[in-house]
C-alpha atoms as a PDB file:
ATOM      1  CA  UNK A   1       3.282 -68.727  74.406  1.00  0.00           C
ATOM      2  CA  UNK A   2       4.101 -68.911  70.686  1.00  0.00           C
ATOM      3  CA  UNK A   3       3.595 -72.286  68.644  1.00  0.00           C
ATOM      4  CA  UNK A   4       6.924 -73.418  66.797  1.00  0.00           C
ATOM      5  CA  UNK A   5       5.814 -74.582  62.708  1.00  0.00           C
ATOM      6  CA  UNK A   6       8.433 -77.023  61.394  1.00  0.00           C
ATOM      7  CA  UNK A   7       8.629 -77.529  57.735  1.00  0.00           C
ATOM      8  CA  UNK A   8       9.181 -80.803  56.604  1.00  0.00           C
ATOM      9  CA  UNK A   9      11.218 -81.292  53.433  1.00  0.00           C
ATOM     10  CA  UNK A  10      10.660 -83.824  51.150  1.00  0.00           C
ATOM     11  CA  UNK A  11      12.325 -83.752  47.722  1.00  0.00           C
ATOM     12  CA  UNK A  12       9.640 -84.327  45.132  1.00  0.00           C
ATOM     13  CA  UNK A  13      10.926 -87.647  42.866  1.00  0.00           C
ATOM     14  CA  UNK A  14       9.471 -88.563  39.314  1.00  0.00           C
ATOM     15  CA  UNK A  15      10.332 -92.418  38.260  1.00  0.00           C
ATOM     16  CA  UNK A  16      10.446 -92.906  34.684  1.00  0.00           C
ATOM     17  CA  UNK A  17       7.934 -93.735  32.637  1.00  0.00           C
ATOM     18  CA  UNK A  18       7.768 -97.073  30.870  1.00  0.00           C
ATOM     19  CA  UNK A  19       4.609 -96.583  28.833  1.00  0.00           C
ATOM     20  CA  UNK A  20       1.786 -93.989  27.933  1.00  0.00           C
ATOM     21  CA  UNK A  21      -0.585 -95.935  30.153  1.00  0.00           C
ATOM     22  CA  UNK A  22       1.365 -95.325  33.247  1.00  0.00           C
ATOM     23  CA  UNK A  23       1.729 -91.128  32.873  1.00  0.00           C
ATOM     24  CA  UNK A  24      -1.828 -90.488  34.477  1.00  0.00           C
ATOM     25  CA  UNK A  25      -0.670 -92.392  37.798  1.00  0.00           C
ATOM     26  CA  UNK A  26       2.788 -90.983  37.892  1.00  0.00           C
ATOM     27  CA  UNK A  27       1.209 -87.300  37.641  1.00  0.00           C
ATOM     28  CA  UNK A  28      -0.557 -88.053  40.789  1.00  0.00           C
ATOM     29  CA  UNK A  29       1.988 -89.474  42.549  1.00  0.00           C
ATOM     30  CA  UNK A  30       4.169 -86.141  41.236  1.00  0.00           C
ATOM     31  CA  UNK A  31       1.910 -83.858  42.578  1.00  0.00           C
ATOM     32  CA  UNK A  32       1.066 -85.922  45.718  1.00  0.00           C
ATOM     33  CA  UNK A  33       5.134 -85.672  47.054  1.00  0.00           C
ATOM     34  CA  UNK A  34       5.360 -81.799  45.822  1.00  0.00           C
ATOM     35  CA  UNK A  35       2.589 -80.857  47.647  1.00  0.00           C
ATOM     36  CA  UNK A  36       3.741 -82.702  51.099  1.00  0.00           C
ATOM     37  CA  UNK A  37       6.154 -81.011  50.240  1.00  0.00           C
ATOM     38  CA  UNK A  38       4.843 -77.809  51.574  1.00  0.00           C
ATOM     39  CA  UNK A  39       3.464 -78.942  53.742  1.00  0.00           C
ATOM     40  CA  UNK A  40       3.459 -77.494  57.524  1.00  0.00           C
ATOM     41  CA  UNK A  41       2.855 -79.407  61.080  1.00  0.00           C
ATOM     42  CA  UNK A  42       1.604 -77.511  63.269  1.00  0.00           C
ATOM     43  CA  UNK A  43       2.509 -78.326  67.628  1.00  0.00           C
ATOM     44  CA  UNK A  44      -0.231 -78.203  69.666  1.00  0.00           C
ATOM     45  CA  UNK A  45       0.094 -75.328  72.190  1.00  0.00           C
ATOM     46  CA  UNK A  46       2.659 -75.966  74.662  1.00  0.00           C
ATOM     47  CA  UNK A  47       1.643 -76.077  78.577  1.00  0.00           C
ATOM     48  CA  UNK A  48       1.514 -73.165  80.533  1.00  0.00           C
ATOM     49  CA  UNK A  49       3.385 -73.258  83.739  1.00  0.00           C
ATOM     50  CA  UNK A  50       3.732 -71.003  87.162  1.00  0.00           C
ATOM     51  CA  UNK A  51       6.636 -71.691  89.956  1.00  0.00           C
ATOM     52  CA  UNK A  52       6.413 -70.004  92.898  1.00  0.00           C
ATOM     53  CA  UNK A  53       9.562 -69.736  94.865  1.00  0.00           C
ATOM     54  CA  UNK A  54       8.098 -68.117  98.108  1.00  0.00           C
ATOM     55  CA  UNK A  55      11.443 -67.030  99.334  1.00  0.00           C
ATOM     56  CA  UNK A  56      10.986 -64.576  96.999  1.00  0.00           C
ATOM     57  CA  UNK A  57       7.838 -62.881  99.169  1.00  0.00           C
ATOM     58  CA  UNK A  58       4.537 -64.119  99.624  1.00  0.00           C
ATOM     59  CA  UNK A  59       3.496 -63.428  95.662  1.00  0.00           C
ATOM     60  CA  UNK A  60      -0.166 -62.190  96.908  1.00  0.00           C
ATOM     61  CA  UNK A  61      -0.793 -65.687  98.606  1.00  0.00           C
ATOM     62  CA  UNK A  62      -3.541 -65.444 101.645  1.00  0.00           C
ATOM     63  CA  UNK A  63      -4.321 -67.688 104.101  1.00  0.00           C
ATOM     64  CA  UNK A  64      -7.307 -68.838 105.526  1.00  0.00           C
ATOM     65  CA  UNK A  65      -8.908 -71.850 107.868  1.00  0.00           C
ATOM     66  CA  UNK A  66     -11.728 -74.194 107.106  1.00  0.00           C
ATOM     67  CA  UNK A  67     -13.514 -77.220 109.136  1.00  0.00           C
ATOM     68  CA  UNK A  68     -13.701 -75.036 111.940  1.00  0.00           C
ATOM     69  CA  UNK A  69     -16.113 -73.059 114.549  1.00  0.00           C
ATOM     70  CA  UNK A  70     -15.359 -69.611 113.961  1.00  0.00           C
ATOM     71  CA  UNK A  71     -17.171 -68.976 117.676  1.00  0.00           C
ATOM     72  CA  UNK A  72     -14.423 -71.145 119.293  1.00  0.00           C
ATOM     73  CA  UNK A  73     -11.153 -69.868 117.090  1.00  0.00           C
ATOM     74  CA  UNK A  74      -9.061 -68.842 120.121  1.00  0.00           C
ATOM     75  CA  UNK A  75      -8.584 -72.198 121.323  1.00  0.00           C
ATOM     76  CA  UNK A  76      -7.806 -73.640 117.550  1.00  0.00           C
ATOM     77  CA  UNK A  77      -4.646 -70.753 118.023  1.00  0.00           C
ATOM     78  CA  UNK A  78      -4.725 -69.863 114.172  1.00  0.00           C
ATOM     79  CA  UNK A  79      -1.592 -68.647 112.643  1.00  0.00           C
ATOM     80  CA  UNK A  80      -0.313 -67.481 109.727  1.00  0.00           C
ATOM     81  CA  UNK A  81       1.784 -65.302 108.313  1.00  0.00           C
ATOM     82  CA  UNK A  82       5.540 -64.579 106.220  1.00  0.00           C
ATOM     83  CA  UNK A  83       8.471 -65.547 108.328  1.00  0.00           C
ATOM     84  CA  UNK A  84      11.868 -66.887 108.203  1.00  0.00           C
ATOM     85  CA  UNK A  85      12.090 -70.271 108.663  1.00  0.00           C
ATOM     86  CA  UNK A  86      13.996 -71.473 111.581  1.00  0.00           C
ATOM     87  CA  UNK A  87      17.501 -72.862 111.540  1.00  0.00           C
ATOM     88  CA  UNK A  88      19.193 -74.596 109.467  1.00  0.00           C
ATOM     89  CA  UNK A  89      16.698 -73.111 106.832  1.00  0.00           C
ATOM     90  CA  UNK A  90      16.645 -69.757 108.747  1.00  0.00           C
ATOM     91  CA  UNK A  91      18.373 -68.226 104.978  1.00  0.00           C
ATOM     92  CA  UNK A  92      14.489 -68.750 103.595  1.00  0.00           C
ATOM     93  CA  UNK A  93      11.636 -67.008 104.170  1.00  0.00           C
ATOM     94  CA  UNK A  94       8.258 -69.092 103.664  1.00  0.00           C
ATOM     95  CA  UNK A  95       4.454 -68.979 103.823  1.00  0.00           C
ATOM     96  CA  UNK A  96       3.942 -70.390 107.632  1.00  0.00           C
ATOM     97  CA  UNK A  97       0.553 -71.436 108.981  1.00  0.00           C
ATOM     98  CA  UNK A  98       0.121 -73.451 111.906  1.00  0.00           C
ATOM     99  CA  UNK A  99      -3.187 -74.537 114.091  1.00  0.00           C
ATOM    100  CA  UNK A 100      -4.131 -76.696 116.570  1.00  0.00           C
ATOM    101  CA  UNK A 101      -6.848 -79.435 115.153  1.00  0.00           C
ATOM    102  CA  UNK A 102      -9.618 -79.328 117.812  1.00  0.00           C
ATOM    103  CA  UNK A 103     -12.235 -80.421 115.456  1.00  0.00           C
ATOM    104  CA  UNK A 104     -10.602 -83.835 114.105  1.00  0.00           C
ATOM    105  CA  UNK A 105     -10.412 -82.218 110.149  1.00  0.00           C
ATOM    106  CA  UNK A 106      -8.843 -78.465 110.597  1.00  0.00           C
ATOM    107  CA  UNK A 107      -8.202 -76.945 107.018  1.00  0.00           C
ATOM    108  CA  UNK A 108      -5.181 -74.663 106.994  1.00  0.00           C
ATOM    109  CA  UNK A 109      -4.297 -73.253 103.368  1.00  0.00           C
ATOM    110  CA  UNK A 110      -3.384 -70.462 100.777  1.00  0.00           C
ATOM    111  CA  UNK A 111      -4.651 -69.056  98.190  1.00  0.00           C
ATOM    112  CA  UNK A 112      -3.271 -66.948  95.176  1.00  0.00           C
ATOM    113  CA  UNK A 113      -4.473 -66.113  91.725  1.00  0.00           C
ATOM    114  CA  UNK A 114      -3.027 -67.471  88.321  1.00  0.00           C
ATOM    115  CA  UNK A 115      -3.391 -64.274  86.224  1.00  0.00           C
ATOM    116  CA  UNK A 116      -3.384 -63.767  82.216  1.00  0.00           C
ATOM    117  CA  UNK A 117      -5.220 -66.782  81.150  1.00  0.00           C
ATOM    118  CA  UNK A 118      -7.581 -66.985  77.834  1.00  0.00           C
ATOM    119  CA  UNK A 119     -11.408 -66.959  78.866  1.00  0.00           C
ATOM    120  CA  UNK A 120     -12.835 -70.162  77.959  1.00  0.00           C
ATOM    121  CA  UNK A 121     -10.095 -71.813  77.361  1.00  0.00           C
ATOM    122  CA  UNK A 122      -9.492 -75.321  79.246  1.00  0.00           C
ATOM    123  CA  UNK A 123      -6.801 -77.159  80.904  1.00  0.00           C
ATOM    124  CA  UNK A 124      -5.756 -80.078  82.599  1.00  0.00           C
ATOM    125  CA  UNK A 125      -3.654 -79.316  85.892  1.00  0.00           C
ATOM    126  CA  UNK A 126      -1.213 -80.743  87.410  1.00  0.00           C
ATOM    127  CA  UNK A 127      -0.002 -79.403  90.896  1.00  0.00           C
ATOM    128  CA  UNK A 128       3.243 -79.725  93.303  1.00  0.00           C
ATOM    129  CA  UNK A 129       4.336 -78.254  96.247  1.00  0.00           C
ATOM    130  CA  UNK A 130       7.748 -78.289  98.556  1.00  0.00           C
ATOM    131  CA  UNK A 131       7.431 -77.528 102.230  1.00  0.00           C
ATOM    132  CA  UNK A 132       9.449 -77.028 105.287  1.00  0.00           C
ATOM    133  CA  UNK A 133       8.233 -79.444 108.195  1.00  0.00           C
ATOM    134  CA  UNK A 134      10.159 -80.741 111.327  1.00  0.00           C
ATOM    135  CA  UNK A 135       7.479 -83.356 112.028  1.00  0.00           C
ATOM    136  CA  UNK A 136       8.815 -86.569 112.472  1.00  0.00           C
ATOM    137  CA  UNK A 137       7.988 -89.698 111.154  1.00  0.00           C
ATOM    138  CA  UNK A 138       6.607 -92.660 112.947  1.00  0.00           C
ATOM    139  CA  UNK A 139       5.478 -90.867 115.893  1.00  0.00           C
ATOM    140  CA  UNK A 140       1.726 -92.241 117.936  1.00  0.00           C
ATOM    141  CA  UNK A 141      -0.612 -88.850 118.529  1.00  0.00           C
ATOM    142  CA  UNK A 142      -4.464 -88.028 119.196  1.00  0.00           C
ATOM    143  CA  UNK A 143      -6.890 -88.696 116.338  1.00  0.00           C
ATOM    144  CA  UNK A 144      -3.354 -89.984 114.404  1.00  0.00           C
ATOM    145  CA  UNK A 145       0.001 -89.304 113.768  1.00  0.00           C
ATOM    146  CA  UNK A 146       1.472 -85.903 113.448  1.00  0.00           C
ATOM    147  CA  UNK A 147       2.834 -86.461 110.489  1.00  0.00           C
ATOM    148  CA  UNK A 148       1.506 -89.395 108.766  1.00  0.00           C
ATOM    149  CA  UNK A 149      -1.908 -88.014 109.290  1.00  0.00           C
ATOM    150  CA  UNK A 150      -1.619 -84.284 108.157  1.00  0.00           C
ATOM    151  CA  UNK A 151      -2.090 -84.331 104.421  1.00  0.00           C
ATOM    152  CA  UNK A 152      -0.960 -81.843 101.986  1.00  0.00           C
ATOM    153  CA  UNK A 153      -3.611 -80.772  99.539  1.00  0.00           C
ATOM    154  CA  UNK A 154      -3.292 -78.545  96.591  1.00  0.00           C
ATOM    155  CA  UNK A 155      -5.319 -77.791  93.417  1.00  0.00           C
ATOM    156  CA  UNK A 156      -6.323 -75.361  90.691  1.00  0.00           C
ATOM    157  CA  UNK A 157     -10.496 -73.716  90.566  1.00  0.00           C
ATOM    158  CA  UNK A 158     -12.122 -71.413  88.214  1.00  0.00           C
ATOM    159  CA  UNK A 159     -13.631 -69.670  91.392  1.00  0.00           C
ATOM    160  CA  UNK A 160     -11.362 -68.143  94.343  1.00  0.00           C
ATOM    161  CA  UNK A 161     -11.340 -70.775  96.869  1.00  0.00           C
ATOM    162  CA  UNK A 162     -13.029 -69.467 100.021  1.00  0.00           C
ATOM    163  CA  UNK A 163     -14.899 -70.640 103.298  1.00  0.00           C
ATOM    164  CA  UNK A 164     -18.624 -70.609 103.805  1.00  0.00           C
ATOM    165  CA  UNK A 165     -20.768 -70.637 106.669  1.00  0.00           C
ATOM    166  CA  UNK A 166     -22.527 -74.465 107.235  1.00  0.00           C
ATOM    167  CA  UNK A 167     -24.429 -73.996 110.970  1.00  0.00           C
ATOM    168  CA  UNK A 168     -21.823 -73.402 112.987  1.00  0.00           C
ATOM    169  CA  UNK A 169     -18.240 -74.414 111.364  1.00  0.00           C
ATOM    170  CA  UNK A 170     -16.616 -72.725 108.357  1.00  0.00           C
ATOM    171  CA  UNK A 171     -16.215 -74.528 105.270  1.00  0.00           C
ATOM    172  CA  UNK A 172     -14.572 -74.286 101.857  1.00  0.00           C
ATOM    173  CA  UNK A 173     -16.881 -73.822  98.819  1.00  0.00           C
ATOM    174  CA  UNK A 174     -14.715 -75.543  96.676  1.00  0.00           C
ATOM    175  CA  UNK A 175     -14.193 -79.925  96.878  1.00  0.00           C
ATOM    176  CA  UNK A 176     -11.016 -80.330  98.386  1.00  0.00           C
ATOM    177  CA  UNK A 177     -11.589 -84.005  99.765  1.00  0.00           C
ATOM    178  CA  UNK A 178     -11.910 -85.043 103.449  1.00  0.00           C
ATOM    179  CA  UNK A 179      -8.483 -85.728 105.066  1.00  0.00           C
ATOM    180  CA  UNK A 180      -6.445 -88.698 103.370  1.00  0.00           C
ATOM    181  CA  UNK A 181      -8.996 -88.608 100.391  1.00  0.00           C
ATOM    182  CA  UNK A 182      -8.653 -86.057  97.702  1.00  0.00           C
ATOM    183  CA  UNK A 183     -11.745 -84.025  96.226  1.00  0.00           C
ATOM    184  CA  UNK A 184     -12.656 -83.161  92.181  1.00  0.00           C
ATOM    185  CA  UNK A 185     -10.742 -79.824  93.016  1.00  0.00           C
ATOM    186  CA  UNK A 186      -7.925 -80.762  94.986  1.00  0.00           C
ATOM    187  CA  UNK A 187      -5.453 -83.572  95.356  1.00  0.00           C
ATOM    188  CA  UNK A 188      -3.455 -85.368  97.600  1.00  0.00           C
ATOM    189  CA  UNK A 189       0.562 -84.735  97.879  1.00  0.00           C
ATOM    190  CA  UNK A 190       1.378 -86.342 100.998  1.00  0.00           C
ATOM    191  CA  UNK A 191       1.946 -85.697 104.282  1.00  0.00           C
ATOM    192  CA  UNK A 192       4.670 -83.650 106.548  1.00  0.00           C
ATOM    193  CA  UNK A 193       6.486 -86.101 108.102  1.00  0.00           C
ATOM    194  CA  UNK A 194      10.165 -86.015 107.442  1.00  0.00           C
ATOM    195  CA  UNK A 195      13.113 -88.181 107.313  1.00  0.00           C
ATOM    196  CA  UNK A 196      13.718 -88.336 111.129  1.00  0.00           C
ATOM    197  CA  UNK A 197      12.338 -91.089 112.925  1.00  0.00           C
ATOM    198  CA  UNK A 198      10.319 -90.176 116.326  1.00  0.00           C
ATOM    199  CA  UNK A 199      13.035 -90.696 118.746  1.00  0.00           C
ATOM    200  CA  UNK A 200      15.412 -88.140 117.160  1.00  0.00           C
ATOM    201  CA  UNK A 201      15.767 -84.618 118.042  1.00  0.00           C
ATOM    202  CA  UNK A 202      12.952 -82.685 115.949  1.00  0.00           C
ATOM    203  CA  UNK A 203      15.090 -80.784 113.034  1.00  0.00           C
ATOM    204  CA  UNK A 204      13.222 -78.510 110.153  1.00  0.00           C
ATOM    205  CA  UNK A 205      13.731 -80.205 106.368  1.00  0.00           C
ATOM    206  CA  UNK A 206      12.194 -79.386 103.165  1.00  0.00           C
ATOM    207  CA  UNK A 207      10.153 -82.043 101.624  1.00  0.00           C
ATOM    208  CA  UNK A 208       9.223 -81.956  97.665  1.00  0.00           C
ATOM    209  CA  UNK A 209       6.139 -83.548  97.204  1.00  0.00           C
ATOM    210  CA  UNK A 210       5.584 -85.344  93.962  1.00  0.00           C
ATOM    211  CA  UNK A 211       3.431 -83.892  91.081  1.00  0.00           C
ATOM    212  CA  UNK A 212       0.233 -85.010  90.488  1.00  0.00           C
ATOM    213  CA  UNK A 213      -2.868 -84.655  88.294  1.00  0.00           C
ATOM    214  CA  UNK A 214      -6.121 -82.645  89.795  1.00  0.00           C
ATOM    215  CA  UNK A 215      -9.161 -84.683  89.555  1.00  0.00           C
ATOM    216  CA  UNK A 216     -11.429 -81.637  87.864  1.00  0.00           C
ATOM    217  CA  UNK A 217     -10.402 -79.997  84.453  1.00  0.00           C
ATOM    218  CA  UNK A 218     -10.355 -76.027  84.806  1.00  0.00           C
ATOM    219  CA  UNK A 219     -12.774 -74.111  82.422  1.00  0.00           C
ATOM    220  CA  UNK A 220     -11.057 -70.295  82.711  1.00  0.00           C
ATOM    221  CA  UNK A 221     -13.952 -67.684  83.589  1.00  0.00           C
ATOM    222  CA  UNK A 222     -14.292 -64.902  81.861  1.00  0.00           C
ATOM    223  CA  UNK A 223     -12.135 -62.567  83.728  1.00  0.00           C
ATOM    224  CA  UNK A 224      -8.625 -64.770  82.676  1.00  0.00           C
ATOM    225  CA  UNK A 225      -8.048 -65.918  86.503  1.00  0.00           C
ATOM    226  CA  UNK A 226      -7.871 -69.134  88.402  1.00  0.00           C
ATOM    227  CA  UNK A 227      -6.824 -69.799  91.288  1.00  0.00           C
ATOM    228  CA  UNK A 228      -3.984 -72.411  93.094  1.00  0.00           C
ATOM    229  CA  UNK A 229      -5.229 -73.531  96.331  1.00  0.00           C
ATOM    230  CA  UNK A 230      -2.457 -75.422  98.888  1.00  0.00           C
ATOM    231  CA  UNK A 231      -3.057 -76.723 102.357  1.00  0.00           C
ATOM    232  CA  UNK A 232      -2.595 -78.802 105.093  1.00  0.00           C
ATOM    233  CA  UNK A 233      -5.525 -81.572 105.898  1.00  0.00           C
ATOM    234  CA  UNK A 234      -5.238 -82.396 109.330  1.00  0.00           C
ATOM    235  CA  UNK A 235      -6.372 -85.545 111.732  1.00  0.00           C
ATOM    236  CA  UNK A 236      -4.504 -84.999 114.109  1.00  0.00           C
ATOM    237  CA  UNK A 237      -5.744 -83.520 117.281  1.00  0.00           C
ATOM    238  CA  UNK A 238      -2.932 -80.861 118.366  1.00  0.00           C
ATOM    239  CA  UNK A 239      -0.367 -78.646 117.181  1.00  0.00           C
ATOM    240  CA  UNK A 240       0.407 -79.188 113.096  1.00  0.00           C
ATOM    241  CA  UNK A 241       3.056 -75.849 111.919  1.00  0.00           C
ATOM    242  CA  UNK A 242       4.985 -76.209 108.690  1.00  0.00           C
ATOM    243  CA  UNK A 243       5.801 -73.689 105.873  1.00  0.00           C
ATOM    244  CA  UNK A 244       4.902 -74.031 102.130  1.00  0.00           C
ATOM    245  CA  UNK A 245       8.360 -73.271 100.266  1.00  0.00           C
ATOM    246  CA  UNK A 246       7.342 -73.300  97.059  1.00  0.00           C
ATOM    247  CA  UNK A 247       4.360 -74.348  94.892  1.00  0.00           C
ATOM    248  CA  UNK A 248       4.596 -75.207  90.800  1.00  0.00           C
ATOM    249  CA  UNK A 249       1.029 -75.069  88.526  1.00  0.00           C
ATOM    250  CA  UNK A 250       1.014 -76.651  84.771  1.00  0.00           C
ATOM    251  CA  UNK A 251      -1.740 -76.089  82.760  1.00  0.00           C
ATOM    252  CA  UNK A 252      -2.123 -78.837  79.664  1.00  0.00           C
ATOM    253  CA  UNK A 253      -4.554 -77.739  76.786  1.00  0.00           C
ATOM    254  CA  UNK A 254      -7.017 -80.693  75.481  1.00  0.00           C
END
């Protein structure tokens, strides 16, 4: 990014002097305006920002599952992968993931890696994300709603979010929050229901979820590289599949 230095002009003005008394305070006030003058204001550095567009390929994004036992996976039926999205978005192609929530809290998310940032430095970050759902809205289900109760998360860490073993379940090593509530390193969006109400035929639609501000300011490590973590927070106990479209990062110096 490159700052932008405006010069403000100010033409330097000399009143007339009335008496020898007054030629001290005037030469003050002379060189005062001549040197604002030159003077230069400098804009603070500008915000750095990264849109992903994943029609455009997956852009190193990886998936992974959290909240989980990893001894019991098959019956969670863990999916993810890049795919089309079907009709009438099949002319996209999207990050899908889909699960079935036997554990009440199943984690499904991506991960991919902001490159080319100064070491040390430190932002504020504010996140949004666009997905493809055909969850309806309104609609009664096990544990919760199927859409009402599958939250999207997303946020921005100085380490590359990943799960850790806790006893038997898998579990993220960064704070993302526990369902509806967001964590220091990851905020809520919303959820994926969409504009159709229960009783209607299911239909796929994009939803743009609203930007917001991540708890936790991000100190860049010392290789230049954070990382944008999205995902789906799910309570309810059965099938959640939806794509993530597209994903937007800005970073806001002090």
């Amino acid at each position: 990014m490159t700052d932008r230095i405006a010069r403000d002009e100010h033409p330097a003005y000399r009143a007339p002097l009335r008496a020898s008394r007054w030629r001290s305070r005037s030469a003050v006030l002379f060189m005062g305006a001549s040197l604002s003058g030159c003077s230069r204001a400098i804009t603070p550095p500008e915000p750095l920002v990264f849109t992903f567009d994943f029609d455009r390929g997956a852009q190193g994004f990886v998936a992974d599952f959290a909240d989980y036992p990893p001894e019991h996976a098959e019956i969670y039926e863990l999916t993810a992968d890049y795919r089309a999205i079907p009709p009438p978005l099949d002319s996209r192609s999207a990050l899908f993931i889909s699960g079935v929530n036997r554990s009440d809290d199943l984690f499904m998310f991506y991960r991919g890696a902001l490159d080319g940032l100064t070491p040390g430095a430190r932002y504020a970050a504010t996140v949004s994300v666009e997905i493809a759902t055909d969850t309806p809205s309104g609609c009664l289900g096990v544990g919760g709603a199927p859409g009402e109760s599958v939250w999207i998360k997303a946020g921005v860490t100085a380490v590359e979010p990943l799960t850790v073993s806790d006893g038997s379940y898998l579990r993220m090593n960064v704070d993302i929050g526990s369902q509806s509530n967001s964590g220091t390193q990851a905020v809520v969006l919303g959820n994926v229901a969409n504009s159709r109400a229960c009783e209607e035929p299911r239909r796929w639609e994009t939803k743009a979820l609203a930007e917001q501000d991540v708890p936790a300011s991000l100190l860049v490590p010392p290789d230049g590289r954070a990382w944008l973590l999205i995902g789906a927070d799910s309570g309810f106990e059965s099938l959640t599949q939806l794509y993530f479209t597209r994903a937007s990062v800005t970073l806001t110096p002090p």
